[in-house]
C-alpha atoms as a PDB file:
ATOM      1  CA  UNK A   1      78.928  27.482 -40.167  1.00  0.00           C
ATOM      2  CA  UNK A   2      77.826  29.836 -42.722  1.00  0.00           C
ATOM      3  CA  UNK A   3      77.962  33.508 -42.022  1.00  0.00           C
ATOM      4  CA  UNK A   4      74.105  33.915 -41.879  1.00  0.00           C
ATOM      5  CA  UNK A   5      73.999  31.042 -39.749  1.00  0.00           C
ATOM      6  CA  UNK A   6      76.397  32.694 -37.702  1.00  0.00           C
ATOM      7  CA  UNK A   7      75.043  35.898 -37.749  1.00  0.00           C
ATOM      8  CA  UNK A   8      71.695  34.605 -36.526  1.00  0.00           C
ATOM      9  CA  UNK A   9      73.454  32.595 -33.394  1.00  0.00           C
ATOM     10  CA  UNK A  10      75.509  35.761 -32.222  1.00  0.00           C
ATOM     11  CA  UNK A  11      72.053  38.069 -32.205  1.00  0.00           C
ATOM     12  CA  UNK A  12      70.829  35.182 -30.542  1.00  0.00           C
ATOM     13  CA  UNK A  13      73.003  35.468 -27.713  1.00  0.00           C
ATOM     14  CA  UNK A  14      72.985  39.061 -27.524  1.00  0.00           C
ATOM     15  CA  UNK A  15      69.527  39.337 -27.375  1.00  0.00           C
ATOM     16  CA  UNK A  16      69.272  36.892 -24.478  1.00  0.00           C
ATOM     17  CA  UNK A  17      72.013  38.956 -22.829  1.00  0.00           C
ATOM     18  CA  UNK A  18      69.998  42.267 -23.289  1.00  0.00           C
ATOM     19  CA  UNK A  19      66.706  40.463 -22.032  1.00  0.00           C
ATOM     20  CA  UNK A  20      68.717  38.807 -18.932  1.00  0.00           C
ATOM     21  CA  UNK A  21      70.178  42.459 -18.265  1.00  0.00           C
ATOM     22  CA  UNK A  22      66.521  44.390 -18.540  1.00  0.00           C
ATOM     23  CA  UNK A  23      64.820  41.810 -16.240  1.00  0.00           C
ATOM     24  CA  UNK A  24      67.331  41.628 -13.911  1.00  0.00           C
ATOM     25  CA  UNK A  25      67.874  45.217 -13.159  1.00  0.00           C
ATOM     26  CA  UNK A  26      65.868  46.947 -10.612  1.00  0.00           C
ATOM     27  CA  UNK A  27      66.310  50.171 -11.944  1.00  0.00           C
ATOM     28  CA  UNK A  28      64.960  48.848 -15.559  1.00  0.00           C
ATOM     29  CA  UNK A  29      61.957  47.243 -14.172  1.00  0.00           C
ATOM     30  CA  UNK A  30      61.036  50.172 -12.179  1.00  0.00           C
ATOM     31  CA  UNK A  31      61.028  52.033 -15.498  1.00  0.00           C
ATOM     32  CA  UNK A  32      58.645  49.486 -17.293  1.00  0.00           C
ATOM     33  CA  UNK A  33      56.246  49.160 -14.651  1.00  0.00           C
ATOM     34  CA  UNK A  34      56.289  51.266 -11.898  1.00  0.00           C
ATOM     35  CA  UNK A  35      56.907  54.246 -14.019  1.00  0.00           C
ATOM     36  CA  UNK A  36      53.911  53.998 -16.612  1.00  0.00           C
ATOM     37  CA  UNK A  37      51.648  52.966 -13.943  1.00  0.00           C
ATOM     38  CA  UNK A  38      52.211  56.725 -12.158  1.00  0.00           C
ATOM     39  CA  UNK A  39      51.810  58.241 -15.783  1.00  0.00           C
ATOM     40  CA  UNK A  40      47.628  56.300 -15.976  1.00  0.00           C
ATOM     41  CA  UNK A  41      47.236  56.855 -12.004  1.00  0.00           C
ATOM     42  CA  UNK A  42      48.403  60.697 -12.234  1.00  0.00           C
ATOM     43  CA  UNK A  43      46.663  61.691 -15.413  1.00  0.00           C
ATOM     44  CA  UNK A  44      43.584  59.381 -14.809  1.00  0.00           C
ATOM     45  CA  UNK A  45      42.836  60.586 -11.399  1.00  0.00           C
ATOM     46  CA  UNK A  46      44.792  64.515 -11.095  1.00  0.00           C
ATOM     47  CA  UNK A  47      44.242  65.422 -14.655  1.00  0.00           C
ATOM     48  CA  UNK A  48      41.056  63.570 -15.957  1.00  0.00           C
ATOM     49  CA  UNK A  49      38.294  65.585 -14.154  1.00  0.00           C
ATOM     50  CA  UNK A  50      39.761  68.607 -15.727  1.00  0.00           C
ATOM     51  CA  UNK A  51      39.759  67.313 -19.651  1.00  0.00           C
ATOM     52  CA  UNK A  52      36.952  66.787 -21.965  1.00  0.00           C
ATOM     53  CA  UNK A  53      37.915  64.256 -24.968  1.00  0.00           C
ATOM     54  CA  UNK A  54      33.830  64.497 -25.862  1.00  0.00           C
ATOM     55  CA  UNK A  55      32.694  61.104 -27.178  1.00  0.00           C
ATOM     56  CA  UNK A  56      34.442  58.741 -24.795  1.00  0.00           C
ATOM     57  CA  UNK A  57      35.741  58.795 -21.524  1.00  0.00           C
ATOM     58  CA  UNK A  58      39.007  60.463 -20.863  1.00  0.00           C
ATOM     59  CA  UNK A  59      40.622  57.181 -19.821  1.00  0.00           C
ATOM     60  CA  UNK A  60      39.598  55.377 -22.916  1.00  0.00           C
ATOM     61  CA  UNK A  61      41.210  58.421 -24.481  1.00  0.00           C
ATOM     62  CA  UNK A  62      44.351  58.218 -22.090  1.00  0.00           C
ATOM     63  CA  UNK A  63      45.357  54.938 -22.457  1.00  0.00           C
ATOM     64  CA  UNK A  64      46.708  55.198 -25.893  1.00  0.00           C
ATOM     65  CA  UNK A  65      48.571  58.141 -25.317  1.00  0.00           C
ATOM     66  CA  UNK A  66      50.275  55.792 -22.745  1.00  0.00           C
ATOM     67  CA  UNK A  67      50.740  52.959 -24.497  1.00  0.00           C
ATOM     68  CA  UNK A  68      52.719  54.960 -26.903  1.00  0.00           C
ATOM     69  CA  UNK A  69      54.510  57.247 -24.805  1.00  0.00           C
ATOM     70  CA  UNK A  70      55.659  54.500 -22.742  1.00  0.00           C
ATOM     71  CA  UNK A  71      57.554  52.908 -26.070  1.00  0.00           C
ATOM     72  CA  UNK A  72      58.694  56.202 -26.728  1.00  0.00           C
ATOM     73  CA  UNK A  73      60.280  56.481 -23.880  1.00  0.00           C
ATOM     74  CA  UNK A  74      61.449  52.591 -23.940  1.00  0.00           C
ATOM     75  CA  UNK A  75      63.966  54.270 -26.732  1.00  0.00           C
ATOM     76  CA  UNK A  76      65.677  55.913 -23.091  1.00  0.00           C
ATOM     77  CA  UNK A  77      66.756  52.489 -22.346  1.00  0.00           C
ATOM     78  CA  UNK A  78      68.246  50.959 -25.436  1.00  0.00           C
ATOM     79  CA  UNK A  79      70.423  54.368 -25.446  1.00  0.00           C
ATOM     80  CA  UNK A  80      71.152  53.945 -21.609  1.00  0.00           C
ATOM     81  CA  UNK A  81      72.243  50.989 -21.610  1.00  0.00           C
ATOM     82  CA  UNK A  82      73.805  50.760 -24.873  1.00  0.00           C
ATOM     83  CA  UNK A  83      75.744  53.860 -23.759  1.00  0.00           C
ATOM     84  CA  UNK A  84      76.574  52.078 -20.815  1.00  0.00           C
ATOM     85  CA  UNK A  85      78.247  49.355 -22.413  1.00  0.00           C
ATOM     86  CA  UNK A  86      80.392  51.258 -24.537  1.00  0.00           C
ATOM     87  CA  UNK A  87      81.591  53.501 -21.161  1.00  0.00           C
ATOM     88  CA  UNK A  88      82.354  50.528 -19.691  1.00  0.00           C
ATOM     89  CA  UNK A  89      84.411  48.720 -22.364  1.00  0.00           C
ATOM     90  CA  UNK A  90      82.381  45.800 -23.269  1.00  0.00           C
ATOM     91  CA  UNK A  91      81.356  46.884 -26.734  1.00  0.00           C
ATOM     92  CA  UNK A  92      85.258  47.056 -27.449  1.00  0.00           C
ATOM     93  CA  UNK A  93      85.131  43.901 -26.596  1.00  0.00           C
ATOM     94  CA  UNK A  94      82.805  42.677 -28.341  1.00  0.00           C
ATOM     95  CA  UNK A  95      85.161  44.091 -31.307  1.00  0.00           C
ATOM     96  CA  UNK A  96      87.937  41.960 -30.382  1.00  0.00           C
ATOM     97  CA  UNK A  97      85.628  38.627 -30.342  1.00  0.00           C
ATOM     98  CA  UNK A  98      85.045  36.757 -34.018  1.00  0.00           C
ATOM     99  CA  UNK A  99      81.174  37.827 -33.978  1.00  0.00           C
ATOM    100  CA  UNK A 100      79.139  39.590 -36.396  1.00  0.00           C
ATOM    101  CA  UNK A 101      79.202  43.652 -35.179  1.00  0.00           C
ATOM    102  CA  UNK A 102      75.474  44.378 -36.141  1.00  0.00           C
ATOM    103  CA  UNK A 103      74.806  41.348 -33.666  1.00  0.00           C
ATOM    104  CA  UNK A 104      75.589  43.700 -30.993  1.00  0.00           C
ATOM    105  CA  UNK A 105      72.676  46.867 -32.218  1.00  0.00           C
ATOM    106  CA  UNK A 106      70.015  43.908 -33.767  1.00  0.00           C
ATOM    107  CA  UNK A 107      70.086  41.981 -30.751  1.00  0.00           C
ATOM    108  CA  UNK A 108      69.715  44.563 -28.061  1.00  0.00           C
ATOM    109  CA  UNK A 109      66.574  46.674 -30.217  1.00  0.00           C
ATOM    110  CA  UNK A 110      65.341  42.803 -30.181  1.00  0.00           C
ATOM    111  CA  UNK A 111      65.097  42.587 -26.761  1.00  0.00           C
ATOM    112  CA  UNK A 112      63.736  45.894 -26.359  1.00  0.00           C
ATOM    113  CA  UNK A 113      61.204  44.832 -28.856  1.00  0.00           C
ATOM    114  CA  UNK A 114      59.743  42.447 -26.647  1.00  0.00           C
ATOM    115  CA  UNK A 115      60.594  44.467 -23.408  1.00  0.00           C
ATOM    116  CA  UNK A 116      58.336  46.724 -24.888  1.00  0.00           C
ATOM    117  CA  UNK A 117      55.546  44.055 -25.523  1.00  0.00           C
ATOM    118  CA  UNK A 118      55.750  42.842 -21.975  1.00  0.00           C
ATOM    119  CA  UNK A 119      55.205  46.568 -20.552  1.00  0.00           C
ATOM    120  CA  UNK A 120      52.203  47.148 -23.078  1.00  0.00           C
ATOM    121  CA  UNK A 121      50.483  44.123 -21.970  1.00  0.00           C
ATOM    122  CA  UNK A 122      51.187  45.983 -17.921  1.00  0.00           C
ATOM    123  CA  UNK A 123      49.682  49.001 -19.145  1.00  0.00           C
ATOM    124  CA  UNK A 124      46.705  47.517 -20.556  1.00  0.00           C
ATOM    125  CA  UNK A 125      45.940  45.367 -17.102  1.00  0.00           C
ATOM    126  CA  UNK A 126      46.334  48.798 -15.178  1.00  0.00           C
ATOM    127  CA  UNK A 127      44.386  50.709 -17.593  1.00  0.00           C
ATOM    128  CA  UNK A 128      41.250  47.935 -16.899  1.00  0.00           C
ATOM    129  CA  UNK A 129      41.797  48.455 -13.461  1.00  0.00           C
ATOM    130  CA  UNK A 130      41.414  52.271 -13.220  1.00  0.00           C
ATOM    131  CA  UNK A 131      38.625  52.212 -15.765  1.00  0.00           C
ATOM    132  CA  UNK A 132      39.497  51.851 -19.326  1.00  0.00           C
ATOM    133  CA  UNK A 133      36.677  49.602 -21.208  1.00  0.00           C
ATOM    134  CA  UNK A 134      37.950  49.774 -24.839  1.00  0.00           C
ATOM    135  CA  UNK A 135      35.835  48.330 -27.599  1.00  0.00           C
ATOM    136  CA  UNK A 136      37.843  46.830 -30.260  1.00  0.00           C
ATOM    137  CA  UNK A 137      37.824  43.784 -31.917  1.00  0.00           C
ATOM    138  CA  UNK A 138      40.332  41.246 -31.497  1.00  0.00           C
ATOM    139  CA  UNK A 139      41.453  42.176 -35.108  1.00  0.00           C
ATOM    140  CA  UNK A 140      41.523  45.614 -34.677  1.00  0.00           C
ATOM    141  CA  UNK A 141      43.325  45.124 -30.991  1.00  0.00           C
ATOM    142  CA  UNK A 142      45.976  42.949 -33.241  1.00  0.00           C
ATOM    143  CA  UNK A 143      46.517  45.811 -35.936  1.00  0.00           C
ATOM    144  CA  UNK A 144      47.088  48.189 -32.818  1.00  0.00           C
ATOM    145  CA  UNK A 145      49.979  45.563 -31.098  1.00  0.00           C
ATOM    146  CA  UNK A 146      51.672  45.658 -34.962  1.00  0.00           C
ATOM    147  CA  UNK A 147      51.453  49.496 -34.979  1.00  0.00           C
ATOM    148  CA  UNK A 148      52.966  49.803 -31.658  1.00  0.00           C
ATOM    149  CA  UNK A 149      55.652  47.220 -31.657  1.00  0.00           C
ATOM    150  CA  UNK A 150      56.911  48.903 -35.516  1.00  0.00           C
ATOM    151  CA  UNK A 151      57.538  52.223 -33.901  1.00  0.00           C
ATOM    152  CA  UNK A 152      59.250  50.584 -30.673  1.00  0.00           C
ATOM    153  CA  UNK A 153      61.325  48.828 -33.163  1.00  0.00           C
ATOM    154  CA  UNK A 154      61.755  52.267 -35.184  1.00  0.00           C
ATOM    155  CA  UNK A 155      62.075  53.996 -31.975  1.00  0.00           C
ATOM    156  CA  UNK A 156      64.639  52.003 -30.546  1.00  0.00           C
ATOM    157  CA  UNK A 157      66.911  52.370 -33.102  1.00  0.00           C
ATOM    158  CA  UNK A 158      66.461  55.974 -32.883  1.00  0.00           C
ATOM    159  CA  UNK A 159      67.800  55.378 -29.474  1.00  0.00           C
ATOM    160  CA  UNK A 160      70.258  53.371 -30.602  1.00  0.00           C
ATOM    161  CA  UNK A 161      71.884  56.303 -32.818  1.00  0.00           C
ATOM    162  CA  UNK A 162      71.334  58.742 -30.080  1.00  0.00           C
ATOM    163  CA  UNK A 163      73.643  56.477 -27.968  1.00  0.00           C
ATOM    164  CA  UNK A 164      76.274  56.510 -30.960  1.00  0.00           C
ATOM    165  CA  UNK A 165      76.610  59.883 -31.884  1.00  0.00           C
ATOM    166  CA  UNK A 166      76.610  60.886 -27.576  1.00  0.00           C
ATOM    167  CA  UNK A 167      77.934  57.527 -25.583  1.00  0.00           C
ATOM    168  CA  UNK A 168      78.419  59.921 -22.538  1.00  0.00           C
ATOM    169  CA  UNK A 169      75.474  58.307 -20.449  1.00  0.00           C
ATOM    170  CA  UNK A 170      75.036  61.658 -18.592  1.00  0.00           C
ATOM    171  CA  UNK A 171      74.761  63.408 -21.582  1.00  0.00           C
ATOM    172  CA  UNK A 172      72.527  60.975 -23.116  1.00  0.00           C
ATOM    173  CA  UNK A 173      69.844  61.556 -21.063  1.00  0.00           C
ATOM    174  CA  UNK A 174      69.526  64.921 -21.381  1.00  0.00           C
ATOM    175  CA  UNK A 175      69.631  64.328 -25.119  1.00  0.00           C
ATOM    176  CA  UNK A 176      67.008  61.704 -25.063  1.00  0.00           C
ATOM    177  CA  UNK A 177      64.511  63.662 -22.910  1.00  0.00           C
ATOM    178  CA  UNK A 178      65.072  66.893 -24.997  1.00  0.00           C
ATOM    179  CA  UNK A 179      63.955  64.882 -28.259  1.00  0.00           C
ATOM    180  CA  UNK A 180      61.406  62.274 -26.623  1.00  0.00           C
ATOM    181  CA  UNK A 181      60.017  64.151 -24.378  1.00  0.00           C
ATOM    182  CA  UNK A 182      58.156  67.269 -26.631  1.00  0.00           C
ATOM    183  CA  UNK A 183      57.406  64.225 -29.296  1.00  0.00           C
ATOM    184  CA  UNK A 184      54.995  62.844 -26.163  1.00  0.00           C
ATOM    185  CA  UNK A 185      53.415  65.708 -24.718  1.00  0.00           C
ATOM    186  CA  UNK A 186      52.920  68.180 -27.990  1.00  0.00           C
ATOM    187  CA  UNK A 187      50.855  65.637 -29.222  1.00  0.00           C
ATOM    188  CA  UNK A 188      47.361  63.857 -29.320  1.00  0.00           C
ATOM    189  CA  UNK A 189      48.262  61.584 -26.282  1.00  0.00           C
ATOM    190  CA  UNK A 190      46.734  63.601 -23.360  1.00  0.00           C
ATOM    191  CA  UNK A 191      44.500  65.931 -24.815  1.00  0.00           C
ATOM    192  CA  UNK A 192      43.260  66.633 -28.383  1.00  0.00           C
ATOM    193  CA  UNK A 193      45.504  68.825 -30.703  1.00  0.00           C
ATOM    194  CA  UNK A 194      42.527  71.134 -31.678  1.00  0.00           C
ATOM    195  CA  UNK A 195      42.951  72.593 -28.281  1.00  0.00           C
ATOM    196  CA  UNK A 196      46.683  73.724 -29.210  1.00  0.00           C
ATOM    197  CA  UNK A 197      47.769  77.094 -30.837  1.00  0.00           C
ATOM    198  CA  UNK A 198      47.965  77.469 -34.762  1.00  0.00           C
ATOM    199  CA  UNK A 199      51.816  76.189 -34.850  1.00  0.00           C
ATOM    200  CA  UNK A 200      51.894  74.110 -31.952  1.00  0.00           C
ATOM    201  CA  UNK A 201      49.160  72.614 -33.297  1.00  0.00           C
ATOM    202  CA  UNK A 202      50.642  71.909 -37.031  1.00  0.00           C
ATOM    203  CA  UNK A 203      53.557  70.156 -35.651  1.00  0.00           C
ATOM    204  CA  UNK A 204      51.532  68.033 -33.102  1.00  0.00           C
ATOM    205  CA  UNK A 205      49.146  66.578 -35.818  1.00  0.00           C
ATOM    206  CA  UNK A 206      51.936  65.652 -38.423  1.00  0.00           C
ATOM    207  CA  UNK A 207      54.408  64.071 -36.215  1.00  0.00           C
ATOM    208  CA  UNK A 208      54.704  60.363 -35.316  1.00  0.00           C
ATOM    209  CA  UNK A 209      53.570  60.070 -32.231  1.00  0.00           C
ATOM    210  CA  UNK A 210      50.320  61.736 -32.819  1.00  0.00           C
ATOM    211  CA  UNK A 211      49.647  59.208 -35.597  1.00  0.00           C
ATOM    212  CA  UNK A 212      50.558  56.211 -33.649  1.00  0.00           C
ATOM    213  CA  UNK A 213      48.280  57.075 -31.218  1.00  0.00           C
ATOM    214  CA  UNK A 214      45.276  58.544 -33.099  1.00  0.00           C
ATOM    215  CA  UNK A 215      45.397  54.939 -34.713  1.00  0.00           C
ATOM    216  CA  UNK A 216      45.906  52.843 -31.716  1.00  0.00           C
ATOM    217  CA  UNK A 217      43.037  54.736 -30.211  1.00  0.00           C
ATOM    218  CA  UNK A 218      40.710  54.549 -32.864  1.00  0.00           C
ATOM    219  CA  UNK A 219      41.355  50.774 -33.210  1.00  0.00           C
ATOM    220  CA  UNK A 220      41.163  49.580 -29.663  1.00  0.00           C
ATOM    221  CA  UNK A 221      38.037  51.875 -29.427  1.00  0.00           C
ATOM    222  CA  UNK A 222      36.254  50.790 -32.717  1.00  0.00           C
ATOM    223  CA  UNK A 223      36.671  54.192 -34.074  1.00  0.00           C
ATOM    224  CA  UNK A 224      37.413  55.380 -37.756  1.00  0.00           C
ATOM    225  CA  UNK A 225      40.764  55.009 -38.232  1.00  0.00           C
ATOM    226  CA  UNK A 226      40.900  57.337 -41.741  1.00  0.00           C
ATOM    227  CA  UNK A 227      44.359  57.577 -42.219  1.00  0.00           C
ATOM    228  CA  UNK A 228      46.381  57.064 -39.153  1.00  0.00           C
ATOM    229  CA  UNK A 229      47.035  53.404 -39.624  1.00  0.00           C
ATOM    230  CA  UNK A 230      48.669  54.114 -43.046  1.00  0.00           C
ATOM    231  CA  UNK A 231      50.303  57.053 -41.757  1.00  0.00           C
ATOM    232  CA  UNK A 232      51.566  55.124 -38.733  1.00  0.00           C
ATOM    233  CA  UNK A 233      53.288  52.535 -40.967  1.00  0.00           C
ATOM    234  CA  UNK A 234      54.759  54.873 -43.058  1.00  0.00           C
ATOM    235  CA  UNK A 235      56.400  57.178 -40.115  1.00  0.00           C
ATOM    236  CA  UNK A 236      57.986  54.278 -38.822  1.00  0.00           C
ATOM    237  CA  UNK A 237      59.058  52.470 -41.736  1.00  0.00           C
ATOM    238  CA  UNK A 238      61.098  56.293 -42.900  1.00  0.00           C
ATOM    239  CA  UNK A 239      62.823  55.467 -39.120  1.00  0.00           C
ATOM    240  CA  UNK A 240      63.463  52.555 -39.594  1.00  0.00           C
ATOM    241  CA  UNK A 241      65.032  53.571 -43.367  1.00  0.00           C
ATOM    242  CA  UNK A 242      67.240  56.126 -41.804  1.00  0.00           C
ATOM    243  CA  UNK A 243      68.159  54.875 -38.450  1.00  0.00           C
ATOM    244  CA  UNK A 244      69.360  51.495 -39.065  1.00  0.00           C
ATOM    245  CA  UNK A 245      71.830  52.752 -41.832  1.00  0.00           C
ATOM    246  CA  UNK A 246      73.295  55.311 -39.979  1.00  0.00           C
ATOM    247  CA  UNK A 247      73.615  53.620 -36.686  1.00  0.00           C
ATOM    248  CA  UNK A 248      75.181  50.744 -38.456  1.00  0.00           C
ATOM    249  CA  UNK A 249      77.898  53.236 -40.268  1.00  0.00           C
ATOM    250  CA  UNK A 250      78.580  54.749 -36.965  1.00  0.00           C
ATOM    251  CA  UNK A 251      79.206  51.547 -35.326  1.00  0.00           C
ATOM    252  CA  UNK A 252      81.180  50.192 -38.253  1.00  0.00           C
ATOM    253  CA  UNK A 253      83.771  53.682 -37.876  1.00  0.00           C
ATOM    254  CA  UNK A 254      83.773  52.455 -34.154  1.00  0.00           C
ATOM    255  CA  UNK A 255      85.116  49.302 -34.687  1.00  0.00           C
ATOM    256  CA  UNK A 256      87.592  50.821 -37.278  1.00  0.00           C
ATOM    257  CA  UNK A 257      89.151  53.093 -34.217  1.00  0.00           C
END
């Protein structure tokens, strides 16, 4: 078997093992449901009486500032449970096995990929529910899935690292929530950026988030997208660029130990 060949067949199995894992543990299914659900039921109903977006309604507003927060925060669970794995042992063991070693980061940010998908596709039927009548067409509704899924890919990689460089699982989540968390909220997600102070404001309107969303929301609600979509694309290809190197040097010092 040729060492593509093989390559291929041991992310396959990896990424089935990730995907078993995700939909088979309660605790990972309450955070790609349950979760996300709280974040459209607490801001649509608590918060959205309070906030003026202007030209829509402030679901229709909301609900891409979820979509994207929620695959921000899907980055949490690659680094948990990679993190987990490597407390426990079995990424040591995956050293010992004859396997390709990036099998082991491609095939778990794979999973998460599509773990991703399915909770978008969640957040989308509970966004109809409480309200949210976007107005995109189906092209402009597939552009947005693309935009999305590229920074969960990016993002999860991110993760990824983050799980590297601090594989204390304890630890990890206060890392993760200390760099996902302000990315999220000092944004455009919830309310509009103009609304912000003068530096607050700078960094919310050139960051990634912001862009993901100001171009998922202007293409699921038939808005101008100007620049977002472009802007979106290049954000996460730069993660992408950065994070896959580095995460795959770390793990190669790993397996060198």
């Amino acid at each position: 078997m040729s060492g593509i060949s093989a390559m291929y067949n041991d992310t396959a199995v990896l990424f089935r093992r990730s995907l078993t894992h995700s939909f088979r543990s309660p605790e990972i299914l309450a955070g790609i449901t349950i979760s996300p659900v709280m974040f459209v039921l607490m801001f649509r109903y608590v918060f959205g009486g309070a906030i003026d977006v202007g030209e829509t309604t402030y679901v229709n507003y909301l609900m891409a500032g979820i979509f994207v927060q929620t695959i921000a925060f899907g980055a949490l669970t690659t680094a948990m449970t990679l993190a987990n794995d490597l407390e426990k042992g079995i990424v040591d063991r995956f050293f010992s096995l004859p396997m390709a070693r990036s099998a082991v980061l491609t095939g778990r940010t794979l999973a998460d990929l599509l773990r991703n998908a399915f909770t978008i596709v969640v957040m989308i039927l509970v966004g109809l529910l409480v309200g949210y009548r976007p107005g995109g067409s189906v092209a402009d509704w597939s552009a947005a899935l693309a935009l999305m899924l590229v920074f969960s890919f990016a993002i999860s990689w991110v993760g990824a690292l983050m799980a590297l460089a601090v594989p204390k699982v304890e630890a990890l989540q206060q890392l993760s929530f200390v760099v996902i968390l302000p990315l999220t909220f000092v944004s455009s997600a919830f309310v509009k950026t103009d609304t912000m102070p003068g530096a607050l404001r700078a960094f919310a309107e050139n960051q990634p988030v912001t862009q993901v969303v100001d171009a998922v929301r202007a293409l699921t609600l038939d808005q101008p997208v100007g620049n977002t979509v472009t802007a979106s694309v290049v954000w996460s290809i730069a993660i992408l660029v950065v994070s896959i190197p580095l995460a795959a040097a770390v793990f190669r010092r790993m397996g060198t130990r």
